[in-house]
Every structure is written in structure tokens, then in C-alpha cells.
PDB file of N, CA and C in Angstrom:
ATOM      1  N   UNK A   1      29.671   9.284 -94.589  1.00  0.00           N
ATOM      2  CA  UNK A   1      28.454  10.042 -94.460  1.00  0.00           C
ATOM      3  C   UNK A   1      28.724  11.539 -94.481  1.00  0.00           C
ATOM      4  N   UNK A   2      29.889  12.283 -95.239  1.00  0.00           N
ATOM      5  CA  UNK A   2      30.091  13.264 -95.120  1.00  0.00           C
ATOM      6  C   UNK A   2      30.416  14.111 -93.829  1.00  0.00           C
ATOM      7  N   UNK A   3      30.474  15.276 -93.541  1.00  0.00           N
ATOM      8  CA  UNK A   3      30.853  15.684 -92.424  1.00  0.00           C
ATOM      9  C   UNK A   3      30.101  16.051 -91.239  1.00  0.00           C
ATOM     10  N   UNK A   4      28.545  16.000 -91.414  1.00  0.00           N
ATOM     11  CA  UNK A   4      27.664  16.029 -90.380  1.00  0.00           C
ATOM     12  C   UNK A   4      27.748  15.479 -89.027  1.00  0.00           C
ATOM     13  N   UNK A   5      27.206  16.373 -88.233  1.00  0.00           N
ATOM     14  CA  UNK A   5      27.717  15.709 -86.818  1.00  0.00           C
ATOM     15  C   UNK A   5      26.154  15.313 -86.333  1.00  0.00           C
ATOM     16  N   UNK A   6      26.533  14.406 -85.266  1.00  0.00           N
ATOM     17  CA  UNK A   6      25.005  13.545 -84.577  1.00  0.00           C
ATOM     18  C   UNK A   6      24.495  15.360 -84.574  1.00  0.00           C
ATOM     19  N   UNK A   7      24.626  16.330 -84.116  1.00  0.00           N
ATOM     20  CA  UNK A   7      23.789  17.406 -83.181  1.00  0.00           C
ATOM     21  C   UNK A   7      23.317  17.867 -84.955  1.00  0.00           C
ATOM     22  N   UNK A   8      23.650  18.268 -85.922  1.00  0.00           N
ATOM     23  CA  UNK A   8      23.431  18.481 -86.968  1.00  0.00           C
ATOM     24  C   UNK A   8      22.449  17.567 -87.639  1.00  0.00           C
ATOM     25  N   UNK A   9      22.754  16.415 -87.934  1.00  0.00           N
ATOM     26  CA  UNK A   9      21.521  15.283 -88.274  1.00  0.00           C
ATOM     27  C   UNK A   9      19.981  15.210 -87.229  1.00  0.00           C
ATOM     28  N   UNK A  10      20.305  15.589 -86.037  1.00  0.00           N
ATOM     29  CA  UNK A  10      19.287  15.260 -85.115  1.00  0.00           C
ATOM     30  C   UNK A  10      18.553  16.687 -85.578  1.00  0.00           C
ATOM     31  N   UNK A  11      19.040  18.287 -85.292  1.00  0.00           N
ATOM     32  CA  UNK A  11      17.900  19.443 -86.007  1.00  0.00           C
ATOM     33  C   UNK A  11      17.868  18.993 -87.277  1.00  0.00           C
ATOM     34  N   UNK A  12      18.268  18.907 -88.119  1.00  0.00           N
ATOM     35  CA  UNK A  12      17.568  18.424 -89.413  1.00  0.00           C
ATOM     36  C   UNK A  12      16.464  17.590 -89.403  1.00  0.00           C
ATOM     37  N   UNK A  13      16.490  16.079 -88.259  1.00  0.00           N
ATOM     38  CA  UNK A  13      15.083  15.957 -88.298  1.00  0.00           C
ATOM     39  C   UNK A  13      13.695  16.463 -87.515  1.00  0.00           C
ATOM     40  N   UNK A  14      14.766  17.081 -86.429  1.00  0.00           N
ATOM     41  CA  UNK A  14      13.217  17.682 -85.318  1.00  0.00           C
ATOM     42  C   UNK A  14      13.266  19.212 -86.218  1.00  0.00           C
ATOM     43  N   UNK A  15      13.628  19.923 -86.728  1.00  0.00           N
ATOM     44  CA  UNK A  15      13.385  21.437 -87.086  1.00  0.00           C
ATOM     45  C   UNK A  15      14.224  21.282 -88.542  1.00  0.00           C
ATOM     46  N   UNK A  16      14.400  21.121 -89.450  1.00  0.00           N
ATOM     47  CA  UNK A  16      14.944  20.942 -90.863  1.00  0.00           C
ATOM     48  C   UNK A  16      15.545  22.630 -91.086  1.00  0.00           C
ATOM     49  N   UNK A  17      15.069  23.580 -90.928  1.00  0.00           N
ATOM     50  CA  UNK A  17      15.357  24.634 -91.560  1.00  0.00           C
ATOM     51  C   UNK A  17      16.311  25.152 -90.815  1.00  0.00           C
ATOM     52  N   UNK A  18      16.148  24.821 -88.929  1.00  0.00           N
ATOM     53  CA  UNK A  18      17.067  25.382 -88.278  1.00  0.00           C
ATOM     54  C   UNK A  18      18.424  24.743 -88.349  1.00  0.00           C
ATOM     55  N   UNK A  19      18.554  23.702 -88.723  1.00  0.00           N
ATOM     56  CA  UNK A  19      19.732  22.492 -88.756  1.00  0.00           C
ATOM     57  C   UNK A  19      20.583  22.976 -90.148  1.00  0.00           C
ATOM     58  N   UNK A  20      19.913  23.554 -91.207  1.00  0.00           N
ATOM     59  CA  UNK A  20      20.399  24.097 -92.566  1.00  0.00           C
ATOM     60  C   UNK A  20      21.040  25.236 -92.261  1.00  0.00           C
ATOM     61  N   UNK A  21      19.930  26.371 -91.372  1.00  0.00           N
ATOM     62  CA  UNK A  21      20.593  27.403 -91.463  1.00  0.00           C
ATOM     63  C   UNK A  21      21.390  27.677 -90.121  1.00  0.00           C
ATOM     64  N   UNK A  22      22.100  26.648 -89.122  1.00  0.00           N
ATOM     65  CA  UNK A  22      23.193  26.633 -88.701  1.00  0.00           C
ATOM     66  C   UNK A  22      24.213  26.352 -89.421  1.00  0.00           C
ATOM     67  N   UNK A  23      24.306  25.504 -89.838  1.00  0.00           N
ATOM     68  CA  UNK A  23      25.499  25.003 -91.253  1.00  0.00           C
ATOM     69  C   UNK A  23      26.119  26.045 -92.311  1.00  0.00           C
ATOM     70  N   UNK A  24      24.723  26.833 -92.818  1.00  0.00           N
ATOM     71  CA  UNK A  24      24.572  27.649 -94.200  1.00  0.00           C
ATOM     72  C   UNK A  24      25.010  29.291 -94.203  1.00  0.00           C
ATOM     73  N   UNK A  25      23.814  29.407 -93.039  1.00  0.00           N
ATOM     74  CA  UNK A  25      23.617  30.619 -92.733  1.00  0.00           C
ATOM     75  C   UNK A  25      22.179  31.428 -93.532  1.00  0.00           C
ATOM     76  N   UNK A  26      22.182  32.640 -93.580  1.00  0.00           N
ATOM     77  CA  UNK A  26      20.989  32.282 -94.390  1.00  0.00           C
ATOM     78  C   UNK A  26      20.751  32.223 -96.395  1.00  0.00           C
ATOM     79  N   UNK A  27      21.209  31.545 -96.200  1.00  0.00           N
ATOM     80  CA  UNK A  27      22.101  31.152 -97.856  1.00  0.00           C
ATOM     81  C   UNK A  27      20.479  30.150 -98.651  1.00  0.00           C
ATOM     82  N   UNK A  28      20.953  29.818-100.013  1.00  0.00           N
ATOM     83  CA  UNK A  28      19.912  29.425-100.849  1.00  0.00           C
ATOM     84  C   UNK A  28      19.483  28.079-100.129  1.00  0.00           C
ATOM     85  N   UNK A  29      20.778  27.532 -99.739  1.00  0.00           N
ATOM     86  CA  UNK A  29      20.020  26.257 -99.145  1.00  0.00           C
ATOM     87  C   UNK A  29      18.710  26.234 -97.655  1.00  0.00           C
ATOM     88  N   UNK A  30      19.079  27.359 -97.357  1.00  0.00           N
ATOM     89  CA  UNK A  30      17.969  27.666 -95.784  1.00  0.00           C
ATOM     90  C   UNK A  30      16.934  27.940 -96.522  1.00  0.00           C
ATOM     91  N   UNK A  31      16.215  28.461 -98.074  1.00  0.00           N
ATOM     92  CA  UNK A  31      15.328  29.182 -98.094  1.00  0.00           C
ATOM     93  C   UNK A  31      15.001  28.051 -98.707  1.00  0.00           C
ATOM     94  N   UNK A  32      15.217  27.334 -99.473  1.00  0.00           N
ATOM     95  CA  UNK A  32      15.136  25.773-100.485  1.00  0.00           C
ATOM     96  C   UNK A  32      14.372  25.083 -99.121  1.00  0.00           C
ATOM     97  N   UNK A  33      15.291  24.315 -98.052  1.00  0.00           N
ATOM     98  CA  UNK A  33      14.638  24.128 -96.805  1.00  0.00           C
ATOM     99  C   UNK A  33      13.581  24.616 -96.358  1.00  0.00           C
ATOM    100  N   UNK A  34      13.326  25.917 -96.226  1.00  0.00           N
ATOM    101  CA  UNK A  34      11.913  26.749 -95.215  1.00  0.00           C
ATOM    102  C   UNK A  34      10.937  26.113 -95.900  1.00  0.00           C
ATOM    103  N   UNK A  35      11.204  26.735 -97.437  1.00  0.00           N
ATOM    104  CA  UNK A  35       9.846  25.877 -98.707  1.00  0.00           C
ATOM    105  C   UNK A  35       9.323  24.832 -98.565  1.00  0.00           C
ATOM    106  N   UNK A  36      10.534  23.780 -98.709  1.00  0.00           N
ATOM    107  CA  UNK A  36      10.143  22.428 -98.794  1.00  0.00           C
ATOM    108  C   UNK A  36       9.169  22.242 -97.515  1.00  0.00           C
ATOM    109  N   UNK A  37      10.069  22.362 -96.086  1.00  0.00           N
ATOM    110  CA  UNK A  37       9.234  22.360 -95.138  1.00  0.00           C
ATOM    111  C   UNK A  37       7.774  23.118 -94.762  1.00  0.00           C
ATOM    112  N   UNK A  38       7.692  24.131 -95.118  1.00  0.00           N
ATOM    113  CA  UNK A  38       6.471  24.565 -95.459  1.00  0.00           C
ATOM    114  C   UNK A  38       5.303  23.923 -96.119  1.00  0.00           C
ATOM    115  N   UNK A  39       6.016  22.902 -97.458  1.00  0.00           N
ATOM    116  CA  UNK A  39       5.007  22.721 -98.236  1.00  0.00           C
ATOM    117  C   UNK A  39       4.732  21.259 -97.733  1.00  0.00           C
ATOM    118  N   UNK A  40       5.302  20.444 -96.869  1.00  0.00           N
ATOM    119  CA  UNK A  40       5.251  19.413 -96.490  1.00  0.00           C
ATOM    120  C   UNK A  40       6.523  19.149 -95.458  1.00  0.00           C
ATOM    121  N   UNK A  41       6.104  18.383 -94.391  1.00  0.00           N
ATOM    122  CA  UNK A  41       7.553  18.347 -93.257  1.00  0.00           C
ATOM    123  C   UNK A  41       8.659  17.501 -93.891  1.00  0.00           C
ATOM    124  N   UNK A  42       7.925  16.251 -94.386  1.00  0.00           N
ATOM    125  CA  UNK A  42       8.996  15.235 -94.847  1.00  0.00           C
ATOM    126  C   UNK A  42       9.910  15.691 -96.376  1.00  0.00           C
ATOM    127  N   UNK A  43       9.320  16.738 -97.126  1.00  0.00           N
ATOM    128  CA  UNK A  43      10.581  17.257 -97.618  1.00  0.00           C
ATOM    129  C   UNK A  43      11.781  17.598 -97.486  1.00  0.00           C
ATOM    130  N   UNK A  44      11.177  18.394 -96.537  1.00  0.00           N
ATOM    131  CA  UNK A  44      12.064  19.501 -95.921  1.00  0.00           C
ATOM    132  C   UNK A  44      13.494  18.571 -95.215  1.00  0.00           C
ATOM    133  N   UNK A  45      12.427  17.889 -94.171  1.00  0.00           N
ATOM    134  CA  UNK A  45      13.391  16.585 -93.784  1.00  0.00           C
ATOM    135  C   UNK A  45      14.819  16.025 -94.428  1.00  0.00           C
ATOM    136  N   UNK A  46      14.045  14.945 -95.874  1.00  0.00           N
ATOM    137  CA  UNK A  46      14.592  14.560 -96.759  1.00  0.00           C
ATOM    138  C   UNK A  46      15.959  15.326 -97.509  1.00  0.00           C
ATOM    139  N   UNK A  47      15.827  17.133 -97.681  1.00  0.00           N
ATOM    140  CA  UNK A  47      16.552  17.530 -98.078  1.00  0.00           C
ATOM    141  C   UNK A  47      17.560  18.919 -97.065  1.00  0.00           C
ATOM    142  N   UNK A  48      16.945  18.735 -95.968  1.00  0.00           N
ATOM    143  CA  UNK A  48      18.091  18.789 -95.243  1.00  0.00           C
ATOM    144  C   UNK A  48      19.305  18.144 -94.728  1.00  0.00           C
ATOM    145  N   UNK A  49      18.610  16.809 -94.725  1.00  0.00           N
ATOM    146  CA  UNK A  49      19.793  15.689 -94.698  1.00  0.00           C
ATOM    147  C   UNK A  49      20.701  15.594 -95.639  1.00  0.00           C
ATOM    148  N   UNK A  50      20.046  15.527 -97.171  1.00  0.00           N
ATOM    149  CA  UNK A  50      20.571  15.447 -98.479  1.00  0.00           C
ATOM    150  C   UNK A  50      22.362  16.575 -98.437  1.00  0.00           C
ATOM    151  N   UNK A  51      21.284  17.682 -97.631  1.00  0.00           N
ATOM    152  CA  UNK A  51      22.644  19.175 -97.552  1.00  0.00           C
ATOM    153  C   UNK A  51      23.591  18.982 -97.111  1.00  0.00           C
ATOM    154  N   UNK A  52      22.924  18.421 -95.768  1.00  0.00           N
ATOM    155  CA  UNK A  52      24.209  18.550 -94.543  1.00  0.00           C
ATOM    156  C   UNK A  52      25.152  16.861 -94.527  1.00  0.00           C
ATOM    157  N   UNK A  53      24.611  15.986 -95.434  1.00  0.00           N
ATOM    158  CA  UNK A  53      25.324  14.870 -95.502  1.00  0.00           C
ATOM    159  C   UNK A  53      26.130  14.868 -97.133  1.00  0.00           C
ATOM    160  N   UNK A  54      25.699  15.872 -97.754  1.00  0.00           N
ATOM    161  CA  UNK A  54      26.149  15.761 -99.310  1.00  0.00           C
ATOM    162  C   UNK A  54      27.791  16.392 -99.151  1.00  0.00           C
TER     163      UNK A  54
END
């Protein structure tokens, strides 16, 4: 499952953007995240996991 830790998977699903941009910093993947989540939660969700487990 890649290198994600339980505390990393768990903000990715309660706060998606904050869980990215601990990992990232504020890099393309945090702003990809804010969007998605913005435009719907379960995006955002979906592809924070995608990040932090890819």
C-alpha cells in the first residue's frame, strides 16, 4: 500500500487537502486536492488517497 501511514490515510479522509499538504507541502498536488475537494468532498477524498498511497 505504498508508504502511507494510518495518521496520513485517516486526514486524507476527515480533511483531504490537509493530509496532501502535510506530505507535499504546498506543491501541485495540495492545489489538485483543494479543487477537487472544493468541487465535491468525495473527490478530493478519492485522490488524496490515490497521492499518498501511489
Amino acid at each position: 500500500m505504498g508508504t502511507a501511514t494510518f495518521i496520513d490515510i485517516l486526514l486524507a479522509i476527515l480533511l483531504p487537502p490537509l493530509g496532501v499538504f502535510l506530505r507535499y507541502g504546498c506543491g501541485v498536488e495540495f492545489w489538485i486536492c483543494l479543487v477537487l475537494t472544493l468541487l465535491g468532498y468525495l473527490p478530493g477524498i478519492i485522490y488524496a488517497l490515490y497521492v499518498l498511497t501511489k
